[in-house]
Structure formats: C-alpha cells, structure tokens
N, C-alpha and C. Protein backbone atom coordinates (compact mmCIF):
# COMPACT_ATOMS: atom_id res chain seq x y z
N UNK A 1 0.82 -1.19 0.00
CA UNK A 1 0.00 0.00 0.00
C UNK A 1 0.87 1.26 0.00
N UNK A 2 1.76 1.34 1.05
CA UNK A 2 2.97 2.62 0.86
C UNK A 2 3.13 2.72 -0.63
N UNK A 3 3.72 1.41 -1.60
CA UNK A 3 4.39 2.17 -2.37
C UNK A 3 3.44 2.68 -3.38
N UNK A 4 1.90 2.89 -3.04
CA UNK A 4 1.19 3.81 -4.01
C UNK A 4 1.08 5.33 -3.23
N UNK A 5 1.67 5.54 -2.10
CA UNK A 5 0.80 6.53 -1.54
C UNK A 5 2.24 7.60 -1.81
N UNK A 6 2.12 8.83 -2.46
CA UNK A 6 3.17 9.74 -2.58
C UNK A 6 3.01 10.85 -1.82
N UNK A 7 2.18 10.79 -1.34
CA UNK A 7 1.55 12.00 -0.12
C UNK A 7 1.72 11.56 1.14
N UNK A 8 1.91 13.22 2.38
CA UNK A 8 2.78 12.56 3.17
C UNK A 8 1.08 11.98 3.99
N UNK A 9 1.76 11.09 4.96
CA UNK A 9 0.97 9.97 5.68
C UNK A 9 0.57 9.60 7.16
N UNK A 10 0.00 9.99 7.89
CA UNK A 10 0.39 9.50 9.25
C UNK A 10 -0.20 8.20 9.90
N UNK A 11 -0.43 7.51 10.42
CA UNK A 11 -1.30 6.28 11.05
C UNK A 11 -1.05 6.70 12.76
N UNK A 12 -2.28 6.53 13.43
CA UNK A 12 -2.39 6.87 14.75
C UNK A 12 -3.30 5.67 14.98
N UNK A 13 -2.75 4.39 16.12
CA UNK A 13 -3.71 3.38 16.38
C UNK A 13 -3.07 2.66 17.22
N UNK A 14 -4.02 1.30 18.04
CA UNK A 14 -3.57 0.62 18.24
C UNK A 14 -2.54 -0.43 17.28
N UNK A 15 -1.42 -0.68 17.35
CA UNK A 15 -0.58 -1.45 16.55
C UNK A 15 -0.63 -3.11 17.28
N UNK A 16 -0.55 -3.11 18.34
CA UNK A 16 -0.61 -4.12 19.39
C UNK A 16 0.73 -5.12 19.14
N UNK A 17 1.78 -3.83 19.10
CA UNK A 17 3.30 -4.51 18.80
C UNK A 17 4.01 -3.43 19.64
N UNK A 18 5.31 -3.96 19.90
CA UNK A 18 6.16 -2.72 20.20
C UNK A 18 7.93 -2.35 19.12
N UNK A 19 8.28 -1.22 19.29
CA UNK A 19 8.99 -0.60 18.16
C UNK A 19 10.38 -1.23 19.65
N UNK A 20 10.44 -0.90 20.46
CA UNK A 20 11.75 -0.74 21.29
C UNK A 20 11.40 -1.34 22.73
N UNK A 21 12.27 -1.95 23.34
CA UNK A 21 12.17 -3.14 24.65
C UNK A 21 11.78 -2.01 25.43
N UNK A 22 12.14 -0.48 25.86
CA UNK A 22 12.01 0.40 27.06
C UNK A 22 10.16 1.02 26.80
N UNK A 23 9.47 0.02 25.62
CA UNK A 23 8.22 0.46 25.71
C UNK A 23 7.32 -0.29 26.17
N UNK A 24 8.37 -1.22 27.02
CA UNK A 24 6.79 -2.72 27.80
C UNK A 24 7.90 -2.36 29.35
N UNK A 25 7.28 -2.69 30.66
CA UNK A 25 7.97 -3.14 31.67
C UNK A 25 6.68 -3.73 31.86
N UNK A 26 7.30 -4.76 32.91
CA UNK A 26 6.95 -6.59 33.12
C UNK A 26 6.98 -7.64 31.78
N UNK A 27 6.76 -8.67 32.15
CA UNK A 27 6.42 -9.49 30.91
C UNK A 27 7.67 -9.67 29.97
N UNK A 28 7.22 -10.85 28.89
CA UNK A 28 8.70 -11.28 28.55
C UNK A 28 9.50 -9.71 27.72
N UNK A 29 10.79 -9.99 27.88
CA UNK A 29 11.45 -8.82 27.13
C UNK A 29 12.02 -9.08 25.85
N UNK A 30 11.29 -10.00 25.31
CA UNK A 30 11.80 -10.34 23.77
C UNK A 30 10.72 -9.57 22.60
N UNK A 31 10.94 -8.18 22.77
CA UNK A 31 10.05 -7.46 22.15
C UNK A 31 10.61 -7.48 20.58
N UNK A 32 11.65 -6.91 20.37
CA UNK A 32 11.97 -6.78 19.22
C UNK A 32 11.66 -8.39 18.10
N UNK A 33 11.90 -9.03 18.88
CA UNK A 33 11.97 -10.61 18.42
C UNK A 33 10.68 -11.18 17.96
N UNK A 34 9.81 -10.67 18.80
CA UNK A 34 8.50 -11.13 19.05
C UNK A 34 7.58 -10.40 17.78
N UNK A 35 7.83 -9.39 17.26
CA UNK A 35 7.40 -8.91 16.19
C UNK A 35 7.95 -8.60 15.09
N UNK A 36 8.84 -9.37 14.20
CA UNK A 36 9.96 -9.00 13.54
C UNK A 36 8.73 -8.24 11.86
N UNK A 37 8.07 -8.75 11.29
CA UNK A 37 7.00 -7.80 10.36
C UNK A 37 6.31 -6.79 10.95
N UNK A 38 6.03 -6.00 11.66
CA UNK A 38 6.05 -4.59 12.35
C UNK A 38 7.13 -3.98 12.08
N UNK A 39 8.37 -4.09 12.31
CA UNK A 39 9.80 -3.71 12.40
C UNK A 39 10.34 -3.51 10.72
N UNK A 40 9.78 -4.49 10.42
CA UNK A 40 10.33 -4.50 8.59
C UNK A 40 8.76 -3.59 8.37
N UNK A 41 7.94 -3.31 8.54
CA UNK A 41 7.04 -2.34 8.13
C UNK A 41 7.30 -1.14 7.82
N UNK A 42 7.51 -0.70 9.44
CA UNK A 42 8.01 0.55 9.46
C UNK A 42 9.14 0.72 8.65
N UNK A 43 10.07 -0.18 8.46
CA UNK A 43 11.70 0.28 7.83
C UNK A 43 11.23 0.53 6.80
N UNK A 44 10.58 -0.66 5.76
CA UNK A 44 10.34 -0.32 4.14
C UNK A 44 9.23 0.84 4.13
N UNK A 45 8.26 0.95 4.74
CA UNK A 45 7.22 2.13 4.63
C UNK A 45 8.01 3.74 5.14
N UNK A 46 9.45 3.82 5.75
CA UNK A 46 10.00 4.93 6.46
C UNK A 46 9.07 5.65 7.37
N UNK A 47 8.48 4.70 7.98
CA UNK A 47 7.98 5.29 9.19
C UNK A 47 8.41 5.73 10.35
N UNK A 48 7.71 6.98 11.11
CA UNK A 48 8.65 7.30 12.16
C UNK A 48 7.39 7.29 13.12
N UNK A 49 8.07 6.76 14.60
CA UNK A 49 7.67 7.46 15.38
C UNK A 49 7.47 8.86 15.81
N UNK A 50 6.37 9.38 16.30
CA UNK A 50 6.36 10.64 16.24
C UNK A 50 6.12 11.02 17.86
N UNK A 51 6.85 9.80 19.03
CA UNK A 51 6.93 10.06 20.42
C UNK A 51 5.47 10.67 21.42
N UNK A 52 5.26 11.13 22.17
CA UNK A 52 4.64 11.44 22.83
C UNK A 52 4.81 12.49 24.14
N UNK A 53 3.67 13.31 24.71
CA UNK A 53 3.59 13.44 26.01
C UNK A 53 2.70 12.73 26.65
N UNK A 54 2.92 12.78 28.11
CA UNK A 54 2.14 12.58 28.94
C UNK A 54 2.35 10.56 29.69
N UNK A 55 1.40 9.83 30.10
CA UNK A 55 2.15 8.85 30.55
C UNK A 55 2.67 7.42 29.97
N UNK A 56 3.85 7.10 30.20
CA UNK A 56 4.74 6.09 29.02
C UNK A 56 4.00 5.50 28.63
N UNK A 57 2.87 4.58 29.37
CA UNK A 57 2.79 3.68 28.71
C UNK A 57 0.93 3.99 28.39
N UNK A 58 0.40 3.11 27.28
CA UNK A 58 -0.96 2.91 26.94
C UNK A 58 -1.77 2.00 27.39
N UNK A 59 -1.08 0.94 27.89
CA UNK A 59 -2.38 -0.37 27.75
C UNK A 59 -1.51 -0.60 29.05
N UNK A 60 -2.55 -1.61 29.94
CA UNK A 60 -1.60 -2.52 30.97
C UNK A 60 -2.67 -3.63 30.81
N UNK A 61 -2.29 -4.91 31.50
CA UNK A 61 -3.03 -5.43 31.98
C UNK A 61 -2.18 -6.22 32.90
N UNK A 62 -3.19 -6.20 34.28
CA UNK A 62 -2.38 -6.74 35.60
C UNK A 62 -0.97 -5.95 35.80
N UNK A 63 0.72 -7.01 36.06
CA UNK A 63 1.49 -5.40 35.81
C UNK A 63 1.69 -5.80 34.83
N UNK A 64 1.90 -5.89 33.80
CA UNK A 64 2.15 -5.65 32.20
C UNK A 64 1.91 -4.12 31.48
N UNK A 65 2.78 -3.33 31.51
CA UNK A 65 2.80 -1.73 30.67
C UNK A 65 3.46 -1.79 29.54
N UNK A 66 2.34 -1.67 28.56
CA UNK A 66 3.03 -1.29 27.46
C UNK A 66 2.67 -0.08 26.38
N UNK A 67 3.84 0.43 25.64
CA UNK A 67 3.21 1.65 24.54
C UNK A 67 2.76 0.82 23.30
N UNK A 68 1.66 0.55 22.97
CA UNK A 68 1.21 0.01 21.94
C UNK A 68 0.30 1.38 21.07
N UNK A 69 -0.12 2.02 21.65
CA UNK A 69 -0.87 2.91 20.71
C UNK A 69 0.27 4.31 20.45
N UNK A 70 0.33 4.43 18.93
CA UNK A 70 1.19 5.31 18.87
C UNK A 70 0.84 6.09 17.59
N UNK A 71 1.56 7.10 16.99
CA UNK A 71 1.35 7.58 15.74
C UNK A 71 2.71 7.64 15.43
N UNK A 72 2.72 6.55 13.75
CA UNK A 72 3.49 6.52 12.87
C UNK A 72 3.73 7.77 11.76
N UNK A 73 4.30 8.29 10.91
CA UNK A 73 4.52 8.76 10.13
C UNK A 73 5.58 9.13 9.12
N UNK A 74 5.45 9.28 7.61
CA UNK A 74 6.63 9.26 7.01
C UNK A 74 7.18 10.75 6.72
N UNK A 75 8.56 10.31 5.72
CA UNK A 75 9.15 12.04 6.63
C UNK A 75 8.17 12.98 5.62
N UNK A 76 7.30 12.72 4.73
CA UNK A 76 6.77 13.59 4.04
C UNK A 76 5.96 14.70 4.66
N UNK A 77 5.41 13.98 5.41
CA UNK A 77 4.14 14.28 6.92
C UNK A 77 4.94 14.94 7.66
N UNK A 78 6.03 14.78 8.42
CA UNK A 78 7.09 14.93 8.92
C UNK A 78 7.48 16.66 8.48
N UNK A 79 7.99 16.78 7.45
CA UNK A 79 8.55 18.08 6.76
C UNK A 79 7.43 18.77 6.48
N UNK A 80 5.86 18.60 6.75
CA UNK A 80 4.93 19.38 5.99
C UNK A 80 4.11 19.95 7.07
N UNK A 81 3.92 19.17 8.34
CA UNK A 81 3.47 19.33 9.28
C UNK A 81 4.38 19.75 10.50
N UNK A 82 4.77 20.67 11.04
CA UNK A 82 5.34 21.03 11.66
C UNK A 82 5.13 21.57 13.33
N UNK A 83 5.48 21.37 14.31
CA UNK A 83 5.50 21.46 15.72
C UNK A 83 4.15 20.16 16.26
N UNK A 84 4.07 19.21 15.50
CA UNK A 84 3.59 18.02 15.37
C UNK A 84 3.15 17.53 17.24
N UNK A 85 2.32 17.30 18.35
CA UNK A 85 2.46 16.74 19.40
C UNK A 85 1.02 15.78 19.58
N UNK A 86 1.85 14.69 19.84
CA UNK A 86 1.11 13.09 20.52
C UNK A 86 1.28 13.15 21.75
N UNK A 87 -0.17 13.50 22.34
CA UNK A 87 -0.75 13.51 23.75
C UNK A 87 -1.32 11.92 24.19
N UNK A 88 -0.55 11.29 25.14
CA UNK A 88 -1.47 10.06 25.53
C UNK A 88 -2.47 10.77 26.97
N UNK A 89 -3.68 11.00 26.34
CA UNK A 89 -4.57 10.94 27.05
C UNK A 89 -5.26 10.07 28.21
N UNK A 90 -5.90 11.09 29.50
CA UNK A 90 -6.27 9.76 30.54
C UNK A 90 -7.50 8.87 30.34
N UNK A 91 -6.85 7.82 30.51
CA UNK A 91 -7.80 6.76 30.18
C UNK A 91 -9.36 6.89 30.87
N UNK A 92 -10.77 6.82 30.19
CA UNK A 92 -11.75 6.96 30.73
C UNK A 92 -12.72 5.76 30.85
N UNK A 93 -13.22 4.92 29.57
CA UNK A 93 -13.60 3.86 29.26
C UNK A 93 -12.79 2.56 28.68
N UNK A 94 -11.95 2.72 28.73
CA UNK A 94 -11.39 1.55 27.84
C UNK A 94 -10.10 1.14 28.49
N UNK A 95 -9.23 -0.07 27.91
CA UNK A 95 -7.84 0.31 28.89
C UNK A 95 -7.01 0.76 28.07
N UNK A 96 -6.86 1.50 27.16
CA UNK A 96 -6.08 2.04 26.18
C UNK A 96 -5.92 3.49 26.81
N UNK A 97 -4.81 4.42 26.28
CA UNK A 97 -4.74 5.76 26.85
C UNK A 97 -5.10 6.17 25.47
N UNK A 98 -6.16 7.07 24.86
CA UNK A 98 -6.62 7.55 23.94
C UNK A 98 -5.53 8.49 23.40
N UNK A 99 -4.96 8.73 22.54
CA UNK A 99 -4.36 9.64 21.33
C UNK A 99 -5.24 11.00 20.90
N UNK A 100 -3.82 12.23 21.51
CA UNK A 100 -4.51 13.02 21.06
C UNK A 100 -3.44 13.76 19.87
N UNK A 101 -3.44 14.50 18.93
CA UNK A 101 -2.78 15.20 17.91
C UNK A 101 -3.05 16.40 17.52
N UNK A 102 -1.58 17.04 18.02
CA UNK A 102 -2.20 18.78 18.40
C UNK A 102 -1.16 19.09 17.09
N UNK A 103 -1.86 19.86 15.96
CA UNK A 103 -1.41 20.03 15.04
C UNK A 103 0.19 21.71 15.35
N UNK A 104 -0.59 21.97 16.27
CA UNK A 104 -0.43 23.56 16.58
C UNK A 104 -0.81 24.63 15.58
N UNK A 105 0.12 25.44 15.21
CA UNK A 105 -0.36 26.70 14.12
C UNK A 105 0.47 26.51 12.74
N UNK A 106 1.24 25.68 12.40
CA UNK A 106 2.38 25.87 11.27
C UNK A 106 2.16 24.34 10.85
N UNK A 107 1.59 24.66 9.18
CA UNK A 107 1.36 23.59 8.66
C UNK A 107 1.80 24.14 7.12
N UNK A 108 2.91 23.67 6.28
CA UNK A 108 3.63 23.93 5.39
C UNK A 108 2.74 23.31 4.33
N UNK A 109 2.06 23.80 3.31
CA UNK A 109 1.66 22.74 2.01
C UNK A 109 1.98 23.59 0.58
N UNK A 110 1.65 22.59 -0.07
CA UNK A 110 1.65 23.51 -1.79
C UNK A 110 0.47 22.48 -2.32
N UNK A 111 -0.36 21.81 -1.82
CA UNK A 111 -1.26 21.16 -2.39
C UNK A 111 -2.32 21.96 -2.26
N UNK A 112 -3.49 21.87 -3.13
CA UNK A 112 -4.86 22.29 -3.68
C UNK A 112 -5.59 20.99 -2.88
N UNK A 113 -5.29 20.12 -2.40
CA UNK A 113 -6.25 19.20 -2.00
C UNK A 113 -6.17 19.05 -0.31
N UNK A 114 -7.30 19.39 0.31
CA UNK A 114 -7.63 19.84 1.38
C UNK A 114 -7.49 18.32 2.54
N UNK A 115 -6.75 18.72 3.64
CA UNK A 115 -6.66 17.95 4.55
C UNK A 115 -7.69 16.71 4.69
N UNK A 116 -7.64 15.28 4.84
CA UNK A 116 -8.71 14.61 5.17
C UNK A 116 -7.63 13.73 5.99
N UNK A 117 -8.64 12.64 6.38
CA UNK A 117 -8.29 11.60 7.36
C UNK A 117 -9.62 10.84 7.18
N UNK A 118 -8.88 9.00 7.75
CA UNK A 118 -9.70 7.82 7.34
C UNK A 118 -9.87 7.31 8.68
N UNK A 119 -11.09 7.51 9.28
CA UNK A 119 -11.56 6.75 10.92
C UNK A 119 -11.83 5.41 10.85
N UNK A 120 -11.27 4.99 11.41
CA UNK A 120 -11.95 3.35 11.56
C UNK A 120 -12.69 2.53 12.69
C-alpha cells in the first residue's frame, strides 16, 4: 500500500506490537523478536515514530505496561506538518490511553487538495 501513496501519511492506532524493549515493563522482554514484520514495516514504509507526552505507557493489563498505541509517520508528513504533538490521554472507558494530535499553528503545504483523514 505505501508504495502507491506519494503524499505525506500519518497512522495513529492501536498497533498491538512494540517498536523498542524500554516500551513494555513486566512481561517477557523479547520485544523486538517477538514482532519482527512490524519492524520491517516501518523500515520499508520509512515510518517514524512521532513520540509522545504525557504517561509512558498505553495499555496494561495486571502489571504488564506497554506503549502500543502510537502515531506513525513518514518524513513527508514529517517536513509538511510542523511542531507536530502526541498527547497520551487519561484513560476513561477503555484500557487504552486515547491519542490526542495537536497540530499547533504551522502547517507547510503547496497542495490544492484539502486535509482529510480515514476513521476506523
């Protein structure tokens, strides 16, 4: 699917994988291992993490913490969208920490075709 999309891109979701071992404490620590097609995703798609505020982790269950919900993006998104911030929000209904994306004021384009996004 990347290699049709030439526009820049972001994905914000549960992934229910992790990118790096310091994003689970408890539970086994064979993260990287444990998802090796996530890892080759992101590499061939040049996806980036785009980090976060607020608390490390998203999901627990029992002690198990992990960052599973995150927003990906490539550097197109990256260079066009600018002062970019991923808020993990406090959890209210669910056990996920909800995603928030504060665009701020500085958004760089030369396109005629107006911002959208795909909810699922």
């Amino acid at each position: 699917m990347a290699k049709n999309i030439s526009l820049p891109w972001l994905i914000a979701v549960d992934f229910n994988a992790l990118l790096d071992e310091d994003k689970k404490k408890c539970g086994s620590t064979m993260v990287v291992a444990s998802c090796p097609a996530f890892h080759q995703v992101c590499s061939v798609c040049e996806l980036k993490d785009l980090g976060f505020r607020g608390p490390k982790f998203t999901w627990n269950r029992g002690n198990i913490f992990e960052c599973i919900d995150k927003a990906l993006c490539n550097s197109r998104w990256e260079l066009m969208f600018l002062n970019i911030v991923v808020f993990h929000m406090l959890i209210i209904k669910s056990d996920h920490f909800p995603l928030s994306i504060s665009f701020g004021n500085k958004i760089r384009t030369n396109s005629p075709h107006p911002f959208r996004f795909l909810s699922g």
